[in-house]
C-alpha atoms as a PDB file:
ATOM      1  CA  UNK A   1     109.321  40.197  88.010  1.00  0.00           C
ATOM      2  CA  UNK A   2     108.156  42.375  85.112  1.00  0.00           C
ATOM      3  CA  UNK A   3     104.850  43.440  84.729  1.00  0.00           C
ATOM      4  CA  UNK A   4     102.962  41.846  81.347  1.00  0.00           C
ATOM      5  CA  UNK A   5     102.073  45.222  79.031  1.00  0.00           C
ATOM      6  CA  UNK A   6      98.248  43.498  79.207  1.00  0.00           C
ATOM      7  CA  UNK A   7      98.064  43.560  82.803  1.00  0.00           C
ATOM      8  CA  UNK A   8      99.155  46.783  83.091  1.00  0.00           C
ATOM      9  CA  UNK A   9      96.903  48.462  80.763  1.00  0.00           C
ATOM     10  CA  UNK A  10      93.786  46.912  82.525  1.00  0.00           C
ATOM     11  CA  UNK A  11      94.745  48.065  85.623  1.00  0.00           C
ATOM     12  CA  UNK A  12      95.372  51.515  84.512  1.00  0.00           C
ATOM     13  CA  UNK A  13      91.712  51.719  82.533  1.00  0.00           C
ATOM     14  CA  UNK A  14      90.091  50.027  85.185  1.00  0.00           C
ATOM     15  CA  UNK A  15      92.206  53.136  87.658  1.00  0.00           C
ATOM     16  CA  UNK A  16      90.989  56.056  85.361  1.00  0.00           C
ATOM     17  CA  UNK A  17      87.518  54.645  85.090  1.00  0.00           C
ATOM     18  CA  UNK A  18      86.981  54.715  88.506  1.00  0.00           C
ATOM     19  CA  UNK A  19      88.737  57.992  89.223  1.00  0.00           C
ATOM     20  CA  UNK A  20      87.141  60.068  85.789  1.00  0.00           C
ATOM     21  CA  UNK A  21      83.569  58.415  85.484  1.00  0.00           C
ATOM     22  CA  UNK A  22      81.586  60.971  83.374  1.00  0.00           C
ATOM     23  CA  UNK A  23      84.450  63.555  83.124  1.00  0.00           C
ATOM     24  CA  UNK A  24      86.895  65.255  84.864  1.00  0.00           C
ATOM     25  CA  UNK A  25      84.167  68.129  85.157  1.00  0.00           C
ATOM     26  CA  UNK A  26      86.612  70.804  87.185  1.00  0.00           C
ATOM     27  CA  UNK A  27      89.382  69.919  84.359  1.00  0.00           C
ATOM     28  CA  UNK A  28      87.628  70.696  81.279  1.00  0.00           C
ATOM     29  CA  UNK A  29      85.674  73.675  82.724  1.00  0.00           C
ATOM     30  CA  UNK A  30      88.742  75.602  83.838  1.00  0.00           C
ATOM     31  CA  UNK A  31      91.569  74.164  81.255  1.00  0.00           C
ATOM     32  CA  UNK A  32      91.136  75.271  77.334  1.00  0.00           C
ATOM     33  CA  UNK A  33      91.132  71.906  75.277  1.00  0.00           C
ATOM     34  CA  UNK A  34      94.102  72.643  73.190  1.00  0.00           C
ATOM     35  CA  UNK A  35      96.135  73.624  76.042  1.00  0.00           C
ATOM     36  CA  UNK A  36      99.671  72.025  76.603  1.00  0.00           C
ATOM     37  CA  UNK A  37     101.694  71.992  78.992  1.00  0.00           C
ATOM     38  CA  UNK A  38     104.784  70.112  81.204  1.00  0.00           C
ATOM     39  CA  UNK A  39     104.886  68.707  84.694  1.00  0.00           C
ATOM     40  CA  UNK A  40     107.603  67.273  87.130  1.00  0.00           C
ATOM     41  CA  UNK A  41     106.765  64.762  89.126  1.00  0.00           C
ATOM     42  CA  UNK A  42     108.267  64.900  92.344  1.00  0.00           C
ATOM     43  CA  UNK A  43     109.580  62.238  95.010  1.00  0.00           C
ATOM     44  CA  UNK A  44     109.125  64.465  97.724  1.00  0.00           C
ATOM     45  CA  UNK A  45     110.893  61.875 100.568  1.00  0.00           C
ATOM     46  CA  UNK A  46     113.453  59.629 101.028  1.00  0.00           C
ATOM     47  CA  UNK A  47     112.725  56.473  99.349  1.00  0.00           C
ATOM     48  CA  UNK A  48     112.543  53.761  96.716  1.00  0.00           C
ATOM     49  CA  UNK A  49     111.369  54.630  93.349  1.00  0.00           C
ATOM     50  CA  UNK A  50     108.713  52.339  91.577  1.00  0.00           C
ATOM     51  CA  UNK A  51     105.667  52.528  89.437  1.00  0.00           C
ATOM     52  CA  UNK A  52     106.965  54.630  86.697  1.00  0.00           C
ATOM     53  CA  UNK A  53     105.827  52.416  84.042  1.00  0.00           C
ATOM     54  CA  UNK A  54     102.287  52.955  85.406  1.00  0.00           C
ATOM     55  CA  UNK A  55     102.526  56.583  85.849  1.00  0.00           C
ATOM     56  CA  UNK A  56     103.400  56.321  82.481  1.00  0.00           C
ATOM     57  CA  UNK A  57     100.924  54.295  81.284  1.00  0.00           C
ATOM     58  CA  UNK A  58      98.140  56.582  82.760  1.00  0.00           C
ATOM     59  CA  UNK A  59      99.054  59.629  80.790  1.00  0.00           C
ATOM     60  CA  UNK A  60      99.191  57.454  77.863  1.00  0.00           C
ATOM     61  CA  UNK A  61      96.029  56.297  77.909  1.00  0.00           C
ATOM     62  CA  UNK A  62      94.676  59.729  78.253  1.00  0.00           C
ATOM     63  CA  UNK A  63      97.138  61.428  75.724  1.00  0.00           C
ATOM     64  CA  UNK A  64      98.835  58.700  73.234  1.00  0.00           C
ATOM     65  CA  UNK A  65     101.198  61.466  72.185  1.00  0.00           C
ATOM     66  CA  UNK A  66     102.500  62.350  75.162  1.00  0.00           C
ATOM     67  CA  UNK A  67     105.888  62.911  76.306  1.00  0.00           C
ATOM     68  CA  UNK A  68     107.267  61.102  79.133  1.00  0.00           C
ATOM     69  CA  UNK A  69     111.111  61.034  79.956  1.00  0.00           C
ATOM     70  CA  UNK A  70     111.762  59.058  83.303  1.00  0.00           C
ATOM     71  CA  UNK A  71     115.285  59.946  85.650  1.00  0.00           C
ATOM     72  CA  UNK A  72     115.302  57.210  87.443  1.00  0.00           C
ATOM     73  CA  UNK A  73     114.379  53.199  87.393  1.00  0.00           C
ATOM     74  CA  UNK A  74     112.421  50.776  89.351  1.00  0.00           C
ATOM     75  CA  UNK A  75     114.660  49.969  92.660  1.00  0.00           C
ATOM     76  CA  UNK A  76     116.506  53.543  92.429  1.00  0.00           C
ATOM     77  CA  UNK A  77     116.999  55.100  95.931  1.00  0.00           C
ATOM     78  CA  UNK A  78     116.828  58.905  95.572  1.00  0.00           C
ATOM     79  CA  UNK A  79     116.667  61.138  98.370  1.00  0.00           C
ATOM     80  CA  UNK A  80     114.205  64.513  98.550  1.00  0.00           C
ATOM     81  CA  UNK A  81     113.060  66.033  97.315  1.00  0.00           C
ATOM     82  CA  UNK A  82     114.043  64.355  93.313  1.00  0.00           C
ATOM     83  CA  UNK A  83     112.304  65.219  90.429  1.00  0.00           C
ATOM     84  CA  UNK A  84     111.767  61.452  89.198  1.00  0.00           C
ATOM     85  CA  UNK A  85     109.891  61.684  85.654  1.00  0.00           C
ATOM     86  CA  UNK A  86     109.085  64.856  83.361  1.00  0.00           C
ATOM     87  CA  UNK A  87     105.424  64.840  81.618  1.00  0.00           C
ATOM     88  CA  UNK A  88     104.423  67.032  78.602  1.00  0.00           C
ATOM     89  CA  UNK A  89     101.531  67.127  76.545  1.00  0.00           C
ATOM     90  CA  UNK A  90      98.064  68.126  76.681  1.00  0.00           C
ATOM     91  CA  UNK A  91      97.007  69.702  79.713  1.00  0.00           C
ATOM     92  CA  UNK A  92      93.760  68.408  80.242  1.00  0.00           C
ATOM     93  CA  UNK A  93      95.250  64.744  80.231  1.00  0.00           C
ATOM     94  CA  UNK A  94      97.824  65.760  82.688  1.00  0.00           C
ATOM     95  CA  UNK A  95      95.514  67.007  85.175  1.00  0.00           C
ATOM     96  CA  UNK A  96      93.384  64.026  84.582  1.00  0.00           C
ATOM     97  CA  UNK A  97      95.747  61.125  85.219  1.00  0.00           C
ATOM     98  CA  UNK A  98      97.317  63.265  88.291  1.00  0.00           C
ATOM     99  CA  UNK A  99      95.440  61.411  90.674  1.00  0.00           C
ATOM    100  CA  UNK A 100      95.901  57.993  89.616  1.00  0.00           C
ATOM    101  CA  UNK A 101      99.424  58.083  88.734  1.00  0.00           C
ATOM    102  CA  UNK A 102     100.653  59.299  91.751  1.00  0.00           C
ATOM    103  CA  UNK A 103      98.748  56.414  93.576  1.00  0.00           C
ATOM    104  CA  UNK A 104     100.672  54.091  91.933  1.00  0.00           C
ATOM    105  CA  UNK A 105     104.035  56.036  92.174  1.00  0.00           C
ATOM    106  CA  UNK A 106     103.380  56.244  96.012  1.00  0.00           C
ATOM    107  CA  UNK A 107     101.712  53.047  96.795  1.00  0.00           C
ATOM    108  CA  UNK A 108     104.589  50.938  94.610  1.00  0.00           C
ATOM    109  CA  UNK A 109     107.589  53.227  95.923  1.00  0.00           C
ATOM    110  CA  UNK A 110     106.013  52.964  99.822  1.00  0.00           C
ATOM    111  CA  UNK A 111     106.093  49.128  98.949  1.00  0.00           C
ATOM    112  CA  UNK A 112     109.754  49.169  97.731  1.00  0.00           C
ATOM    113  CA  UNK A 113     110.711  51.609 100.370  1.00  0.00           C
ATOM    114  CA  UNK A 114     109.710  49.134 102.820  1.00  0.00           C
ATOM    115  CA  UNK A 115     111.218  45.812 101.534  1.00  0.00           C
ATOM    116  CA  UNK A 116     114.084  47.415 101.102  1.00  0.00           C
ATOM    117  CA  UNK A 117     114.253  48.397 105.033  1.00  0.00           C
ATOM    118  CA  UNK A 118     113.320  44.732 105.723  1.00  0.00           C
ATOM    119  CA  UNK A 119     115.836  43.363 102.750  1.00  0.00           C
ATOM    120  CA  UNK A 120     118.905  45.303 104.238  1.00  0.00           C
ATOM    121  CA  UNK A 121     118.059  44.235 108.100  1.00  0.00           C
ATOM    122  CA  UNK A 122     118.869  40.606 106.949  1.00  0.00           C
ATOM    123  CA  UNK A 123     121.736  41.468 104.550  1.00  0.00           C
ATOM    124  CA  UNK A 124     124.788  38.798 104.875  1.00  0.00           C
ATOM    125  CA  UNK A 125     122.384  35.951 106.805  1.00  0.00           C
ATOM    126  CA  UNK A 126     121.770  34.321 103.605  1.00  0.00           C
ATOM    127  CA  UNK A 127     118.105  34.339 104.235  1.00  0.00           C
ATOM    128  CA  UNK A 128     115.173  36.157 101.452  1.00  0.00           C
ATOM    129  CA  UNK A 129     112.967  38.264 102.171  1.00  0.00           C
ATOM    130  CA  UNK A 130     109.606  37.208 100.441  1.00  0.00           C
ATOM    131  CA  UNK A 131     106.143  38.228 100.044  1.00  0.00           C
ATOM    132  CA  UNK A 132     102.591  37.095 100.793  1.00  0.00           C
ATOM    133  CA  UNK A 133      99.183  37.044  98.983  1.00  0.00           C
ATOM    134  CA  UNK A 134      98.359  39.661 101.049  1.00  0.00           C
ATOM    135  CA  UNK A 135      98.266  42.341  98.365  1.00  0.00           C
ATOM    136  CA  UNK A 136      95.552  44.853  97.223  1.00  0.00           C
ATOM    137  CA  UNK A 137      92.494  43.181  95.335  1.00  0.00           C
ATOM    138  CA  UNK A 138      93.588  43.907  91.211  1.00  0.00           C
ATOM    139  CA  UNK A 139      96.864  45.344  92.398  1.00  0.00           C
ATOM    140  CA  UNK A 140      99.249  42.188  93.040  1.00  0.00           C
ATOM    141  CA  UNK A 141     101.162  42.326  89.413  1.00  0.00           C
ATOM    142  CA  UNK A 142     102.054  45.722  90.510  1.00  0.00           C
ATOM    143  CA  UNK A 143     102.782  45.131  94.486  1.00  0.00           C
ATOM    144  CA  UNK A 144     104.801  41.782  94.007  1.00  0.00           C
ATOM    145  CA  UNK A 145     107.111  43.713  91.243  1.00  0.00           C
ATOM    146  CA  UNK A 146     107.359  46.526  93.989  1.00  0.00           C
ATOM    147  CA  UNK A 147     108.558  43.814  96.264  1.00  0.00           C
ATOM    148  CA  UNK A 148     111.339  42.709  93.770  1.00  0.00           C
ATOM    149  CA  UNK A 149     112.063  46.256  93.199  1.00  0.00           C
ATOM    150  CA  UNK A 150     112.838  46.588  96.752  1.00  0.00           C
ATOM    151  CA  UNK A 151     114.781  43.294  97.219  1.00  0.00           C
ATOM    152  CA  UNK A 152     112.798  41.089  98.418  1.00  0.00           C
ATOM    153  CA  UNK A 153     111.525  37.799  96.310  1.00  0.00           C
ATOM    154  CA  UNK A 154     108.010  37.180  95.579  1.00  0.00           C
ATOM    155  CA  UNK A 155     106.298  33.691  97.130  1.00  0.00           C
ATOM    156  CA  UNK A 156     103.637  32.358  95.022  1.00  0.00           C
ATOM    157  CA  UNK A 157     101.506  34.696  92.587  1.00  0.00           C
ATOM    158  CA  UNK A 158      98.130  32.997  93.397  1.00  0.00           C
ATOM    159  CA  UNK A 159      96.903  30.050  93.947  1.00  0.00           C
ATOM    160  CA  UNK A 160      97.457  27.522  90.395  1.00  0.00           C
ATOM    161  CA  UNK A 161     101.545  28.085  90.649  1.00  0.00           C
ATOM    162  CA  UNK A 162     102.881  26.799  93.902  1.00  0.00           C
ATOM    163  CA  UNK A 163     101.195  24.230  96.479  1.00  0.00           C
ATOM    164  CA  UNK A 164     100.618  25.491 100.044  1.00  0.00           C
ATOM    165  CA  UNK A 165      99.084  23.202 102.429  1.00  0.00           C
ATOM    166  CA  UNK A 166      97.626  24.905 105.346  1.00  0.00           C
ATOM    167  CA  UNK A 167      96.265  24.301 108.521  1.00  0.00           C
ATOM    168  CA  UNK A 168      92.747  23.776 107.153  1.00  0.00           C
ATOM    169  CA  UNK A 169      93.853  21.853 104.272  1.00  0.00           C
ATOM    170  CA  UNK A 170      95.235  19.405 106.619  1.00  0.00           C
ATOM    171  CA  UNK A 171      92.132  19.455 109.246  1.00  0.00           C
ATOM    172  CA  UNK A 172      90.438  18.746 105.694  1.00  0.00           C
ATOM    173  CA  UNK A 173      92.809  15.502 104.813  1.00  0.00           C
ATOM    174  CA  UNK A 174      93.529  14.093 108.200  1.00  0.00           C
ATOM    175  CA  UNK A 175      97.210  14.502 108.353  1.00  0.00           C
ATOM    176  CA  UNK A 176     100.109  15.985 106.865  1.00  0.00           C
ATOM    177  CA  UNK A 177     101.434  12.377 105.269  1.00  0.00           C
ATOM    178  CA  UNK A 178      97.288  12.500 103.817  1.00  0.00           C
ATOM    179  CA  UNK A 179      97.534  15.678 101.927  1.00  0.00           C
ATOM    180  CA  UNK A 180     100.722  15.495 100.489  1.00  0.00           C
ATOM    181  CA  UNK A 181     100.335  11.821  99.196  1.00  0.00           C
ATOM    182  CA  UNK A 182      96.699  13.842  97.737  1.00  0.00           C
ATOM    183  CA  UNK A 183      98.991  16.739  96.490  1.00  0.00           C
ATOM    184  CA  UNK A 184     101.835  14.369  95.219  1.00  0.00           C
ATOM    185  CA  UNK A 185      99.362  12.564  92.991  1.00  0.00           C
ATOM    186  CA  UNK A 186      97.500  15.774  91.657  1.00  0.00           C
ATOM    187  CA  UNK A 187     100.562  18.119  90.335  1.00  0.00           C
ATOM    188  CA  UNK A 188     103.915  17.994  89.947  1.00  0.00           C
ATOM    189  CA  UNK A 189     104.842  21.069  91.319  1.00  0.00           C
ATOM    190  CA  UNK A 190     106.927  21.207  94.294  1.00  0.00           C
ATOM    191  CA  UNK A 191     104.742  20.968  97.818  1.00  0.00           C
ATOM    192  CA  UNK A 192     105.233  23.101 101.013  1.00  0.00           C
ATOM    193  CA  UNK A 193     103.383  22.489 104.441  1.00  0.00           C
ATOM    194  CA  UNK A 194     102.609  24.985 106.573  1.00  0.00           C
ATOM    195  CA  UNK A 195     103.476  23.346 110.161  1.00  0.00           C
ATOM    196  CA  UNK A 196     102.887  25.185 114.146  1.00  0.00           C
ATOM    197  CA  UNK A 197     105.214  22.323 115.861  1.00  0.00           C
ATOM    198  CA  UNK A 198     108.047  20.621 115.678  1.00  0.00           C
ATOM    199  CA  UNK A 199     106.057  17.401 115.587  1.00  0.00           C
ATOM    200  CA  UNK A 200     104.607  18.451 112.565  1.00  0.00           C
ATOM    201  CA  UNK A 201     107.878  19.639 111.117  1.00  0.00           C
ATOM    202  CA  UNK A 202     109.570  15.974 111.777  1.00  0.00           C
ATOM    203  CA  UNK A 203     105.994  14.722 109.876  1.00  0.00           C
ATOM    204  CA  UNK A 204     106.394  16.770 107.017  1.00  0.00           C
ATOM    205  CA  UNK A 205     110.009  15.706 106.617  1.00  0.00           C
ATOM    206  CA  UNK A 206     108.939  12.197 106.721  1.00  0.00           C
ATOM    207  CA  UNK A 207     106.508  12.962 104.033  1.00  0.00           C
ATOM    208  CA  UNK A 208     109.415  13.750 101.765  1.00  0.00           C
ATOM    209  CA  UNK A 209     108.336  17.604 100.958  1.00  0.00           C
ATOM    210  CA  UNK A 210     109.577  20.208  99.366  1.00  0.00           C
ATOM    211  CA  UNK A 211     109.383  23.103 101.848  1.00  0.00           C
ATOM    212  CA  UNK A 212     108.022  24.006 105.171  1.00  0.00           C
ATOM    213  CA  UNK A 213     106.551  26.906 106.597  1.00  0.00           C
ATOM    214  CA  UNK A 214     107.351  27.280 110.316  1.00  0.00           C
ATOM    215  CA  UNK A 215     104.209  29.669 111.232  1.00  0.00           C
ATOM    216  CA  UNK A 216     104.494  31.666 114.436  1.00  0.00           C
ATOM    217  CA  UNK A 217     107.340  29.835 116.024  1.00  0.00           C
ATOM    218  CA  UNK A 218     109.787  31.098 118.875  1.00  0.00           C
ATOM    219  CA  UNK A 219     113.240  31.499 117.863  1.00  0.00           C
ATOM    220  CA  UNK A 220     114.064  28.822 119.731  1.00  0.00           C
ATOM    221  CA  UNK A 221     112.340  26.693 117.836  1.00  0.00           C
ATOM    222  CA  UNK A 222     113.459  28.070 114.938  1.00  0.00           C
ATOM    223  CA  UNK A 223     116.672  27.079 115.361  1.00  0.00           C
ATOM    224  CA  UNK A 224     115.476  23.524 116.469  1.00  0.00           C
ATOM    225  CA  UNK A 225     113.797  23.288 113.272  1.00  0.00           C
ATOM    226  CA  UNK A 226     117.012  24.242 111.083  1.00  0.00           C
ATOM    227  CA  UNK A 227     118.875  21.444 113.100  1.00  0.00           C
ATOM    228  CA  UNK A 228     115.875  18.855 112.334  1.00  0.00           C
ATOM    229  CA  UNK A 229     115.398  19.375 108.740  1.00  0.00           C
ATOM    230  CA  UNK A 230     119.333  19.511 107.856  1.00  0.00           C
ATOM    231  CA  UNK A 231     118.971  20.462 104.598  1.00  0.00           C
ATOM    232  CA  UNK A 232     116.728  18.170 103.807  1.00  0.00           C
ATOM    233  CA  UNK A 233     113.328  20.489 102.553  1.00  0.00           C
ATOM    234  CA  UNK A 234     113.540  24.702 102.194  1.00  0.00           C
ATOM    235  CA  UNK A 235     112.378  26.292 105.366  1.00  0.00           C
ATOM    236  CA  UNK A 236     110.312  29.351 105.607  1.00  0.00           C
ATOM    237  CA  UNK A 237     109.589  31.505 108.961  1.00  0.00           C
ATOM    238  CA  UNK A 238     106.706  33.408 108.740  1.00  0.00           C
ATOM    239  CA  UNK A 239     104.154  35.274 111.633  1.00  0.00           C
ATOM    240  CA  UNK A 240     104.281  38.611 112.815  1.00  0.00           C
ATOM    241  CA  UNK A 241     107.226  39.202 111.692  1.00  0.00           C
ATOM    242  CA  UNK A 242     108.765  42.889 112.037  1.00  0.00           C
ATOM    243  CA  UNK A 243     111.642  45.776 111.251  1.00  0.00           C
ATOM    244  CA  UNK A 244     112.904  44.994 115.039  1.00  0.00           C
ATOM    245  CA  UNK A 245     112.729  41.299 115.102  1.00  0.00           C
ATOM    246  CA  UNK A 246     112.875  39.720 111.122  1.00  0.00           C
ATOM    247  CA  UNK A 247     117.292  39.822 111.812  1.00  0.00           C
ATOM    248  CA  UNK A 248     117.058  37.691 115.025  1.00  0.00           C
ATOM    249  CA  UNK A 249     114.670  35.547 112.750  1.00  0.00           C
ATOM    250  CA  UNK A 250     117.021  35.207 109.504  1.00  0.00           C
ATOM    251  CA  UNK A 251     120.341  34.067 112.343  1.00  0.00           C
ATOM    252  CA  UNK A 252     118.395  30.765 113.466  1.00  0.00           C
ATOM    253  CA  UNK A 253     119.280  29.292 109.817  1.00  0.00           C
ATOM    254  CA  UNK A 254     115.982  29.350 108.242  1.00  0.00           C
ATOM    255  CA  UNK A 255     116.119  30.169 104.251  1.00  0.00           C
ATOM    256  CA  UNK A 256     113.076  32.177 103.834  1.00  0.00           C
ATOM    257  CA  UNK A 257     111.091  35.028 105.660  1.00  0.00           C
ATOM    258  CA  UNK A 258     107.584  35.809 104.726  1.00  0.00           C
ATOM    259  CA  UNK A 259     106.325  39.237 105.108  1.00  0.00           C
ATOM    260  CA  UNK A 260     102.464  40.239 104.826  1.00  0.00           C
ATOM    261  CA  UNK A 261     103.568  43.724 105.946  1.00  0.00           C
ATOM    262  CA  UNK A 262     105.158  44.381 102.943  1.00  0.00           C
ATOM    263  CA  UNK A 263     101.979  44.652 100.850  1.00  0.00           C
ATOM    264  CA  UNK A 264      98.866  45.145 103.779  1.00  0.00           C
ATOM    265  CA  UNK A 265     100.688  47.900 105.684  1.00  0.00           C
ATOM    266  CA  UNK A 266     103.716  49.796 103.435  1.00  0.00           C
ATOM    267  CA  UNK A 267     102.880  53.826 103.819  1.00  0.00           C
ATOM    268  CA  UNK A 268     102.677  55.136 100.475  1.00  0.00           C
ATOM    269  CA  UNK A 269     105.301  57.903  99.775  1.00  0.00           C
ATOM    270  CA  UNK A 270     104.580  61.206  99.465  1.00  0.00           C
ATOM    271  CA  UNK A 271     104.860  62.555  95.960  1.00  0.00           C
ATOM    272  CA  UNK A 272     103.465  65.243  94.035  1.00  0.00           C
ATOM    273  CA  UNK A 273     103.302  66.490  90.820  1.00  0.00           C
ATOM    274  CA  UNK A 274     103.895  69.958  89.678  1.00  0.00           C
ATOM    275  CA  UNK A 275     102.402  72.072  86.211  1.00  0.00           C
ATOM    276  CA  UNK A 276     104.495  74.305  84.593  1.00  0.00           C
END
């Protein structure tokens, strides 16, 4: 997914506002205000490269005439350490945006770097590797296209473009046939229930959806729900789900692997970003 130009800029402001406030007071006592200068920025392990566009972004908004020539592209593995972007312009806006831009690079190439291990553990099962809501507050633009730039696929975007029904939802309707005939006369869009038996599963067939999420089940069941469903509706595994055991998950047959960790726990990678 590409990130809307809008999007990005408000996340970027909204970044330096929080990170400048008044002033960068250290900056603009130490550096003279005509002062130019060039910086590398540095991948400094291993890893994925993403967030470019933001780092780019950020010394944009502080320097509209700056010069920024990137050496490498969203989903690029480079090993370390790789000198990923070059940076020239004033300074004082260099020194500025430091901070901020290399929390995107690192945050969004940690993200990638991590799909990517999880993308390549289930490569020739035939099933995806997708992503949760379970992103940063403000940040999910920028941590689902991380996701994609790592390999994996991107589940919903929030809560108005795909239909989810959940175990509350359905403690709220009665019964899986209740909330998807509710669902079914509200939206067209296609309808996924989230089901913790196979009892459920056979009731959500019945009800004629779309897709099923198979939360927390054993492999075993897994691969009883692959059998039951045929074909019939797109079936997602999803719960705990890790580095060691997401392989073992994608053999049973299901189609789809959600992945919270991708987002809520992906180490940021270490980069840096050197003045010359």
């Amino acid at each position: 997914m590409a990130v809307a130009t809008d999007t990005l800029e408000r996340i970027v402001l909204a970044a330096l506002a929080e990170d400048i406030g008044a002033g960068d007071v250290t900056t603009e006592a130490t550096v003279p205000a005509d002062a130019a200068g060039n910086a590398g920025i540095l991948v400094k392990e291993p890893g994925v490269v993403c967030g470019l566009q933001a780092v780019e972004a950020t010394f944009r908004a502080l320097d509209p005439d700056v010069e920024f020539e990137a050496f490498a592209h969203d989903g690029d593995a480079v090993d370390a350490p790789a000198v990923v972007a070059r940076v020239a312009g004033s300074q004082r806006a260099i020194l500025t945006g430091e901070r901020v831009a290399l929390n995107f690079l690192g945050r969004l190439s940690g993200i990638a770097t991590l799909t990517r291990r999880y993308a390549d553990a289930v490569a020739g099962t035939g099933a995806a590797v997708l992503d949760t809501r379970k992103t940063t507050p403000g940040l999910r633009a920028l941590e689902k296209h991380a996701v994609v730039a790592g390999g994996g696929r991107n589940h919903r975007f929030g809560l108005d473009d795909a239909v989810l029904v959940k175990d509350n939802h359905l403690r709220a309707a009665g019964s899986i046939a209740a909330a998807v005939e509710h669902v079914r006369k509200s939206t067209d869009l296609s309808v996924e229930v989230e089901c913790d038996t196979l009892e459920q599963v056979a009731e959500a067939l019945e009800a004629g959806v779309d897709a099923i999420l198979l939360d927390n089940m054993t492999l075993d069941e897994l691969r009883q729900a692959v059998r039951l469903a045929g074909g019939r509706a797109r079936l997602e595994a999803s719960g705990g789900v890790t580095l060691e055991t997401i392989r073992a998950v994608a053999e049973t047959g299901v189609d789809e692997i959600s992945v919270g960790a991708l987002t809520h726990s992906a180490r940021s990678l270490d980069v840096s970003l050197e003045l010359t």
